[in-house]
C-alpha atoms as a PDB file:
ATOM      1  CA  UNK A   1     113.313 113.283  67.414  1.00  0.00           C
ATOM      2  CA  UNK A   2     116.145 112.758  70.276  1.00  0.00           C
ATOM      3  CA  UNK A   3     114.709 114.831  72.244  1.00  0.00           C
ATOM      4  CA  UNK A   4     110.964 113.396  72.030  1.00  0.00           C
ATOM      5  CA  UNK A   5     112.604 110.133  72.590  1.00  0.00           C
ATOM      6  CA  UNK A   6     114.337 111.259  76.007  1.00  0.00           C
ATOM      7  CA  UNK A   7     111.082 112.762  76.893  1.00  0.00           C
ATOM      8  CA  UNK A   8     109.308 109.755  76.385  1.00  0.00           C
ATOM      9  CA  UNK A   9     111.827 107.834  78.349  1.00  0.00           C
ATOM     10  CA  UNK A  10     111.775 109.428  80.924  1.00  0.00           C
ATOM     11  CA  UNK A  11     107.840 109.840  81.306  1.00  0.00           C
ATOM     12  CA  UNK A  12     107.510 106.247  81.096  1.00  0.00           C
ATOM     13  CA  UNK A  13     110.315 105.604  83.744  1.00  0.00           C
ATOM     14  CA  UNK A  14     108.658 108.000  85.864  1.00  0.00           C
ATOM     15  CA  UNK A  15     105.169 106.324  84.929  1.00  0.00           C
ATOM     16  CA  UNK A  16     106.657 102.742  85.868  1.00  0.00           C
ATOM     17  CA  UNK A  17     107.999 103.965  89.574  1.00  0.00           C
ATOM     18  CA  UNK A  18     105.073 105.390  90.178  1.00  0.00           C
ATOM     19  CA  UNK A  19     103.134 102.628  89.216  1.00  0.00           C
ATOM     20  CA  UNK A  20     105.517  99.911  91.040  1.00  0.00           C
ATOM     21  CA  UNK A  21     105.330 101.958  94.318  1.00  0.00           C
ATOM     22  CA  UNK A  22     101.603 102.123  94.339  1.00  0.00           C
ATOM     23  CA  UNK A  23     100.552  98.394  93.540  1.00  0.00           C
ATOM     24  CA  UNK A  24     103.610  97.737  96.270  1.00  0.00           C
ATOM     25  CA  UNK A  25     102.226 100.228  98.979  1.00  0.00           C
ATOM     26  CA  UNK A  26      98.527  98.485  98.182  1.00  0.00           C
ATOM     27  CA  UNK A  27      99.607  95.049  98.527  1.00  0.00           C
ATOM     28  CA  UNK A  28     101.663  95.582 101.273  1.00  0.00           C
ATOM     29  CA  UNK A  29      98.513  97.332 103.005  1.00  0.00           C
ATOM     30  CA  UNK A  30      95.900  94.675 102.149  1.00  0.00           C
ATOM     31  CA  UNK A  31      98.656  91.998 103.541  1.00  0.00           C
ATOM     32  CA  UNK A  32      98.712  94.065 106.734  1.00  0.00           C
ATOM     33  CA  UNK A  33      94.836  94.048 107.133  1.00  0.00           C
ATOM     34  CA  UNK A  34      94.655  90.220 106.839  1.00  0.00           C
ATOM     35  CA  UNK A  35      97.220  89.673 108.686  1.00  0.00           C
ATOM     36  CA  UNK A  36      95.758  91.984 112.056  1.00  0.00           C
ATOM     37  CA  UNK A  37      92.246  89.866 110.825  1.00  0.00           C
ATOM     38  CA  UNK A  38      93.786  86.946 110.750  1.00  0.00           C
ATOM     39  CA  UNK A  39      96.245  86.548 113.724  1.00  0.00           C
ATOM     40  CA  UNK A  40      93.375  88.513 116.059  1.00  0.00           C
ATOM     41  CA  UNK A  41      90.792  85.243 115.143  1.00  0.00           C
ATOM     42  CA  UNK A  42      93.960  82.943 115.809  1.00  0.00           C
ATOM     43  CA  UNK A  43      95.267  85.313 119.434  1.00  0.00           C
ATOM     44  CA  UNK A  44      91.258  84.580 120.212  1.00  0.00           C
ATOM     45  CA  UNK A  45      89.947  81.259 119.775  1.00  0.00           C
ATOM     46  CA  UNK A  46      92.848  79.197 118.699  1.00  0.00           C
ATOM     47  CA  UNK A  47      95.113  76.850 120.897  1.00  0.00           C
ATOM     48  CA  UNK A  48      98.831  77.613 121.884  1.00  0.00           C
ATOM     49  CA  UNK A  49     100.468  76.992 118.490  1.00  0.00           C
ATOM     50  CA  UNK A  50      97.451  78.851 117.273  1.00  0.00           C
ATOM     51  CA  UNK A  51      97.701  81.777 119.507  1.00  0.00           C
ATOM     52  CA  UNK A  52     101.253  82.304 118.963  1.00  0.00           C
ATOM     53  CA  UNK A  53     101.186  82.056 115.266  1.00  0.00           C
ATOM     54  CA  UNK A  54      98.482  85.312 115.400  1.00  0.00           C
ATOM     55  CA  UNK A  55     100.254  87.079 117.784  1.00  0.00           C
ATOM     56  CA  UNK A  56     103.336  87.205 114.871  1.00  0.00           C
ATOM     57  CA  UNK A  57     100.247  88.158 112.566  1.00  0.00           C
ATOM     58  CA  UNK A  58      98.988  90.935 114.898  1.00  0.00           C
ATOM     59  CA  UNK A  59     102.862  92.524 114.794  1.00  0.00           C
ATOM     60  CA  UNK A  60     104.379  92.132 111.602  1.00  0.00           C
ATOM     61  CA  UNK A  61     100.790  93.028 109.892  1.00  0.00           C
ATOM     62  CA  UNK A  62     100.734  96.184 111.968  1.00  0.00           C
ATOM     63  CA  UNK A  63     104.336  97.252 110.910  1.00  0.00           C
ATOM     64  CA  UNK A  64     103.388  96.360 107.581  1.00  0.00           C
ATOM     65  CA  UNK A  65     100.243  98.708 107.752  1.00  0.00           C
ATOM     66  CA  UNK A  66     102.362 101.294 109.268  1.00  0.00           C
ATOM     67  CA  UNK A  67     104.997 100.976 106.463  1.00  0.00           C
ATOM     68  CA  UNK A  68     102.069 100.945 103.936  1.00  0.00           C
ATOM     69  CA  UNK A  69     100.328 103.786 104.857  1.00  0.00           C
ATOM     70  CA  UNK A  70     103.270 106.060 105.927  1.00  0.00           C
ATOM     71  CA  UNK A  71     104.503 105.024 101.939  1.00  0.00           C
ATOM     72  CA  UNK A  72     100.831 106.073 100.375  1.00  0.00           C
ATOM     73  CA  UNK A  73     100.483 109.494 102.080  1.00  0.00           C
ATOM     74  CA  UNK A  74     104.314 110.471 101.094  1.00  0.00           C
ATOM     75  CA  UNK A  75     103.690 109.056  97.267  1.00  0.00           C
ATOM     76  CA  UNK A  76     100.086 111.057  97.052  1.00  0.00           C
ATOM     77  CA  UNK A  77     102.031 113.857  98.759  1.00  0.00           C
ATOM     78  CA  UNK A  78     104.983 113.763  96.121  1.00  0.00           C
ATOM     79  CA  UNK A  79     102.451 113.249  93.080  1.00  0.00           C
ATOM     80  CA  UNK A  80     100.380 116.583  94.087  1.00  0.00           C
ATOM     81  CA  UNK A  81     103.018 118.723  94.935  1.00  0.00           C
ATOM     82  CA  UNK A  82     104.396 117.553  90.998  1.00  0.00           C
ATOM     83  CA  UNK A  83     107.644 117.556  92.436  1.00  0.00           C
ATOM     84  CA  UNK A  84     110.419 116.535  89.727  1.00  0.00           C
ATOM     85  CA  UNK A  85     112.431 113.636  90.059  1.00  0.00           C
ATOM     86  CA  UNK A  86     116.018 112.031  88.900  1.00  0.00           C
ATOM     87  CA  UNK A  87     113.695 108.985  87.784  1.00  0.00           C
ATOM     88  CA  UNK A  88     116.149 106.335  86.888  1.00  0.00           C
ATOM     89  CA  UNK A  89     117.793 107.366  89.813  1.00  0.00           C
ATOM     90  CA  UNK A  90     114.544 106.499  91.937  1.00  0.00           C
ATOM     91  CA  UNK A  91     114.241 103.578  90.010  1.00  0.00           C
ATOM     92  CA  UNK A  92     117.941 102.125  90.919  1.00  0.00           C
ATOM     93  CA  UNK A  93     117.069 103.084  94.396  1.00  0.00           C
ATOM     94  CA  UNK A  94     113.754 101.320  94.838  1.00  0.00           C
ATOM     95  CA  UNK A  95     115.286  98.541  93.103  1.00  0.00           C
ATOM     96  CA  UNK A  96     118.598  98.221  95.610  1.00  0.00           C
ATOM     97  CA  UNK A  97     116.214  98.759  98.641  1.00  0.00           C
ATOM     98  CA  UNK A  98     113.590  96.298  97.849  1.00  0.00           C
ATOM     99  CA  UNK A  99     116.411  93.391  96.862  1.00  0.00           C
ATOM    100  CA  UNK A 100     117.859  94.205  99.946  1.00  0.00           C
ATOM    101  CA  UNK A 101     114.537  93.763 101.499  1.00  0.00           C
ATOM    102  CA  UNK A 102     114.636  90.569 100.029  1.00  0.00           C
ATOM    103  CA  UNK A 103     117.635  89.548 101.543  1.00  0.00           C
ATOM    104  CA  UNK A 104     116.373  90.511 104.833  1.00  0.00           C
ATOM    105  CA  UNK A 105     113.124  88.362 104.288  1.00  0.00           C
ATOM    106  CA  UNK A 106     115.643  85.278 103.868  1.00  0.00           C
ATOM    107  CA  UNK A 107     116.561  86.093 106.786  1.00  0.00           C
ATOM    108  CA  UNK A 108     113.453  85.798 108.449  1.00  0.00           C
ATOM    109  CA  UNK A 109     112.341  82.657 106.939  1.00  0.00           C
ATOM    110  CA  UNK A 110     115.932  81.074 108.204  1.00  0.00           C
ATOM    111  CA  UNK A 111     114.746  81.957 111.298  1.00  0.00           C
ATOM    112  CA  UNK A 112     111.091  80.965 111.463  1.00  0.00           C
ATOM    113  CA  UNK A 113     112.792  77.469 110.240  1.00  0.00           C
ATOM    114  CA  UNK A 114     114.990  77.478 113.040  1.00  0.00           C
ATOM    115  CA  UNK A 115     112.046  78.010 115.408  1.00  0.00           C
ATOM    116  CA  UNK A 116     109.700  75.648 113.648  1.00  0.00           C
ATOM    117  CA  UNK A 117     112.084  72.848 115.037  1.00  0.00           C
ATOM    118  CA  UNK A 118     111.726  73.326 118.707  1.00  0.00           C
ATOM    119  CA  UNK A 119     109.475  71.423 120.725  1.00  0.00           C
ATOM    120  CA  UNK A 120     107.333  73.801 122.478  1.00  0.00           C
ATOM    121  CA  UNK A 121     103.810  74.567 120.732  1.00  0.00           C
ATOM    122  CA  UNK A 122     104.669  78.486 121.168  1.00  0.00           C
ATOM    123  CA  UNK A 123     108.130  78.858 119.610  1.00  0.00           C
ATOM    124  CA  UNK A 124     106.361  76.651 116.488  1.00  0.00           C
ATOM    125  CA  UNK A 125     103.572  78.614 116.369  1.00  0.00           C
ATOM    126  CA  UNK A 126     105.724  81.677 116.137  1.00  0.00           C
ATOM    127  CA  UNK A 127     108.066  80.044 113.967  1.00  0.00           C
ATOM    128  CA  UNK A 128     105.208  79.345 111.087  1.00  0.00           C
ATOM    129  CA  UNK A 129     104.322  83.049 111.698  1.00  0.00           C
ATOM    130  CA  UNK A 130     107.612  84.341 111.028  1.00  0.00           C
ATOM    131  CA  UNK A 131     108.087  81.843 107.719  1.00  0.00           C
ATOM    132  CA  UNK A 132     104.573  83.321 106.641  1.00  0.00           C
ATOM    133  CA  UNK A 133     105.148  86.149 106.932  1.00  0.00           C
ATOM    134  CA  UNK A 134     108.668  86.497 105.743  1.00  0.00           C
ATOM    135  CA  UNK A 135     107.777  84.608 102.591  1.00  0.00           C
ATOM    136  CA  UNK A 136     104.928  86.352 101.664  1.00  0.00           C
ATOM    137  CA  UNK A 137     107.821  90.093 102.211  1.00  0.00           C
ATOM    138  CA  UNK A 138     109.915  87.819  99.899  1.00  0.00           C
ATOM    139  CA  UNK A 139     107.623  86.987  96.927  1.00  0.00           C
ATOM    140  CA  UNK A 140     106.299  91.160  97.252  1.00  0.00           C
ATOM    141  CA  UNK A 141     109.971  92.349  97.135  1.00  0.00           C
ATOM    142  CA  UNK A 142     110.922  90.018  94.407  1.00  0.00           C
ATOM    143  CA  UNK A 143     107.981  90.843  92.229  1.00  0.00           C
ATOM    144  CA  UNK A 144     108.473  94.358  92.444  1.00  0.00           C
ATOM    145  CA  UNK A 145     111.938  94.311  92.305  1.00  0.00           C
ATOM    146  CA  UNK A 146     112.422  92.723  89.002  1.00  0.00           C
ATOM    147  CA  UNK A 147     109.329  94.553  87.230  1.00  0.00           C
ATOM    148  CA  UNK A 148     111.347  97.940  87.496  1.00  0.00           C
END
């Protein structure tokens, strides 16, 4: 019975990290894709503040997509070639990296505030990029950090 319980545990575990990773890796992607969409309409036909709010939407969403889709071809690669896995271990690791994440994204708002309260259209339009974008990276990491 022990044993059937350990097994158990440790498929679910295994089940949950998988799980996490993907609907993080998805979100993150369809983030990036609005956020390319997005800040290209606001590069093209908006004003200054406009214009420099989508230029922070062009970058971050294309690091984002690069992030996403690097993370989806390693996790399909991992789940065909069955490899096993200290699960808990990945767990605690995924956990540390995306509250650190999280940390960062503080960051990032701080600093979009900071920019927010200069007086040139440009730095406030890439200020209110910045906070967008870094809050959105905080509310993902968050999320997925407390539903391991």
């Amino acid at each position: 019975m022990a044993s059937f319980l350990l097994v158990f545990a440790l498929l679910s575990d295994s089940a949950r990290v998988m799980q996490v990773k993907k609907r993080l890796l998805y979100s993150l992607g369809g983030w990036a894709i609005a956020s390319v969409t997005v800040g290209t309409y606001q590069a093209a036909r908006g004003g200054l503040f406009s214009r420099y709010m989508g230029f922070q939407h062009i970058a971050w969403g294309t690091v984002e997509g690069a992030i996403a889709g690097y993370g989806l071809y390693t996790l399909h690669r991992s789940i065909r070639a069955g490899t096993a896995n200290d699960w808990a271990a990945e767990r605690r690791k995924l956990r540390r990296l995306l509250l650190f994440n999280a940390l960062l994204d503080v960051g990032y708002v701080a600093a979009g505030t900071y920019l927010v309260t200069r007086s040139d259209a440009r730095w406030r339009g890439t200020g209110w990029g910045v906070i967008l974008q870094g809050g959105f990276l905080l509310l993902l990491d968050s999320v997925h950090a407390w539903s391991l």
